[in-house]
C-alpha atoms as a PDB file:
ATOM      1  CA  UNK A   1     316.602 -47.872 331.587  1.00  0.00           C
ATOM      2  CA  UNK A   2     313.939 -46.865 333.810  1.00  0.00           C
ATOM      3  CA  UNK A   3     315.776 -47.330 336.916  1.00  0.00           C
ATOM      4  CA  UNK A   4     318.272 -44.830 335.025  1.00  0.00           C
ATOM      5  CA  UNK A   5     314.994 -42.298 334.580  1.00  0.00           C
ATOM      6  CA  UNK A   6     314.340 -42.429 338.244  1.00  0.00           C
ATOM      7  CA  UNK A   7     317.967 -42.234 339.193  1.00  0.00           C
ATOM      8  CA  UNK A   8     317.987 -39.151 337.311  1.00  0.00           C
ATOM      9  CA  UNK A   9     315.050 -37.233 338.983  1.00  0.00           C
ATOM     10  CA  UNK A  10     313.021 -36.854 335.476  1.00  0.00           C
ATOM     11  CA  UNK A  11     310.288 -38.368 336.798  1.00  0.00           C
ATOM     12  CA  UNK A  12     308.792 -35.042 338.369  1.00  0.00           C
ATOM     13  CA  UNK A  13     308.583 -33.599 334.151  1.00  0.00           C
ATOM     14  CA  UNK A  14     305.517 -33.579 332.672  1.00  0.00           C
ATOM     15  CA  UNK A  15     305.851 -34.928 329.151  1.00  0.00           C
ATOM     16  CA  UNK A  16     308.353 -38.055 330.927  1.00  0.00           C
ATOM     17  CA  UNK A  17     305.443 -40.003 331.551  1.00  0.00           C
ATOM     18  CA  UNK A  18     305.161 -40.837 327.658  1.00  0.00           C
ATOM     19  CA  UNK A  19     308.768 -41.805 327.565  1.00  0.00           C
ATOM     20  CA  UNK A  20     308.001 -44.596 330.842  1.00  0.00           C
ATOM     21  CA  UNK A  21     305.968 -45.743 328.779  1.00  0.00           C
ATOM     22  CA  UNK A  22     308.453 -45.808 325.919  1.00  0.00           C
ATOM     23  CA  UNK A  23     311.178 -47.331 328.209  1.00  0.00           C
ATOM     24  CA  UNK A  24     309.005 -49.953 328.377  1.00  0.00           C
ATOM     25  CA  UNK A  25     309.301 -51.216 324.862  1.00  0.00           C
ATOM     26  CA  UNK A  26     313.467 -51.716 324.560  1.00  0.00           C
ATOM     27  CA  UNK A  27     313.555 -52.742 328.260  1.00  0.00           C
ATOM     28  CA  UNK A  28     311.659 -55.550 327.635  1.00  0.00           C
ATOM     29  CA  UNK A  29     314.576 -57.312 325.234  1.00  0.00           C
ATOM     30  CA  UNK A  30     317.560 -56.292 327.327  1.00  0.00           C
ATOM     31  CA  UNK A  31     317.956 -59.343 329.304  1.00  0.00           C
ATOM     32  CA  UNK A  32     316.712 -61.942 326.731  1.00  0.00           C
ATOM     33  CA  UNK A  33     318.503 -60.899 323.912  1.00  0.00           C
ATOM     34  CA  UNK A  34     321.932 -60.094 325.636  1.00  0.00           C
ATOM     35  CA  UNK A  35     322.197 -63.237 327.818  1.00  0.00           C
ATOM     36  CA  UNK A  36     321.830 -67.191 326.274  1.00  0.00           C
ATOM     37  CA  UNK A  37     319.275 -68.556 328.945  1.00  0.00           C
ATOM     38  CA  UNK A  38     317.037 -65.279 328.425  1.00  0.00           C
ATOM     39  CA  UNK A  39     314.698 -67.097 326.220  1.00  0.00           C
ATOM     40  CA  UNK A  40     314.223 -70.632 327.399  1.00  0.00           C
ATOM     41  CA  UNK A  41     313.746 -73.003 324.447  1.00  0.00           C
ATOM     42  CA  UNK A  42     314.123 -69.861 321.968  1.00  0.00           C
ATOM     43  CA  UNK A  43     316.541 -68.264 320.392  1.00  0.00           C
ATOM     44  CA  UNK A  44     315.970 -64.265 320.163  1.00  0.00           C
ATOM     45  CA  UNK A  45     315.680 -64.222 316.202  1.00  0.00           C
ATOM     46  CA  UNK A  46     312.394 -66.634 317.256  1.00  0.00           C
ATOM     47  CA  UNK A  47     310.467 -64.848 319.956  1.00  0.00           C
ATOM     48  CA  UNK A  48     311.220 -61.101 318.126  1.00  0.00           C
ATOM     49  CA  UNK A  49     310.291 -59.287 314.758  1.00  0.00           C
ATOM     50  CA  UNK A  50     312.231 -57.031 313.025  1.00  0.00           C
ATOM     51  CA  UNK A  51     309.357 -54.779 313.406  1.00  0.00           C
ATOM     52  CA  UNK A  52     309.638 -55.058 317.337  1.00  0.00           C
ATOM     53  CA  UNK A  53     313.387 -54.033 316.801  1.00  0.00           C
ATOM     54  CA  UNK A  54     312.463 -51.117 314.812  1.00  0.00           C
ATOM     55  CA  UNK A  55     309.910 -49.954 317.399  1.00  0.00           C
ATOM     56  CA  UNK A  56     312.329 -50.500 320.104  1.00  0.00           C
ATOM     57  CA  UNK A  57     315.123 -48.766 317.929  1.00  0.00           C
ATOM     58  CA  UNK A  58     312.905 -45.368 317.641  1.00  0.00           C
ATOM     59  CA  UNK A  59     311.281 -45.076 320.916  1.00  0.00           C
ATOM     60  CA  UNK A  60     314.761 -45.504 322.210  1.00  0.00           C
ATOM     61  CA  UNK A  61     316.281 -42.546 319.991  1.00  0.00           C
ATOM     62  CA  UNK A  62     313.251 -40.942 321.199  1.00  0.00           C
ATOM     63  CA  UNK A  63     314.186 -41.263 324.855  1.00  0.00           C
ATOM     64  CA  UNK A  64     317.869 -40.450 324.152  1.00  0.00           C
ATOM     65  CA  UNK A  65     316.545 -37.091 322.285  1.00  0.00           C
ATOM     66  CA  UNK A  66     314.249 -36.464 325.515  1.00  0.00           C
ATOM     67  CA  UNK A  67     317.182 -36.738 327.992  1.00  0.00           C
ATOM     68  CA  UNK A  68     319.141 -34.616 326.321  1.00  0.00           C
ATOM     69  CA  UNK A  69     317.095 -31.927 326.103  1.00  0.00           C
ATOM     70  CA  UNK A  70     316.408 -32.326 329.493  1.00  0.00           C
ATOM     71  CA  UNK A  71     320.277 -32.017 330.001  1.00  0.00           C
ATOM     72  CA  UNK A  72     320.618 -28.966 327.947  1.00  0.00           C
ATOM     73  CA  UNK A  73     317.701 -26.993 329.850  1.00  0.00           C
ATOM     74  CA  UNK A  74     319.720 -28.449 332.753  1.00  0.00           C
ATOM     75  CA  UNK A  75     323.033 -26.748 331.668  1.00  0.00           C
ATOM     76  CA  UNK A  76     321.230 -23.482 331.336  1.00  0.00           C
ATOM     77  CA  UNK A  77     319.526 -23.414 335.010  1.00  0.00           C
END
């Protein structure tokens, strides 16, 4: 996701440096969660919450609402 944010030139916007931060929160469980061997000797239901899915849930609807905002103002330049 962040690599997507870069790709994308929205690093240069102000208010983006709250959603890097944000990024960093679902990023974190992409890898482990999607792939068997992620978590050595865990299984993802072990090492994560269902609060940590919920935070990573809403910062990423957060980021989704940021980039497309960013796409709209885009549109209009």
């Amino acid at each position: 996701m962040l690599r997507e944010i870069e790709k994308a030139n929205l690093t240069k916007i102000p208010e983006n440096s709250t959603y890097l931060d944000h990024a960093l929160i679902p990023d974190r469980f992409y890898i482990p969660t999607r792939y068997p061997n992620g978590l050595p000797d865990l299984s993802p239901n072990e090492a994560y919450s269902a609060a940590d899915a919920r935070i990573s849930i809403d910062y990423a609807r957060e980021i989704l609402d940021f980039i497309q905002r960013v796409i709209q103002v885009r549109e209009l330049s």
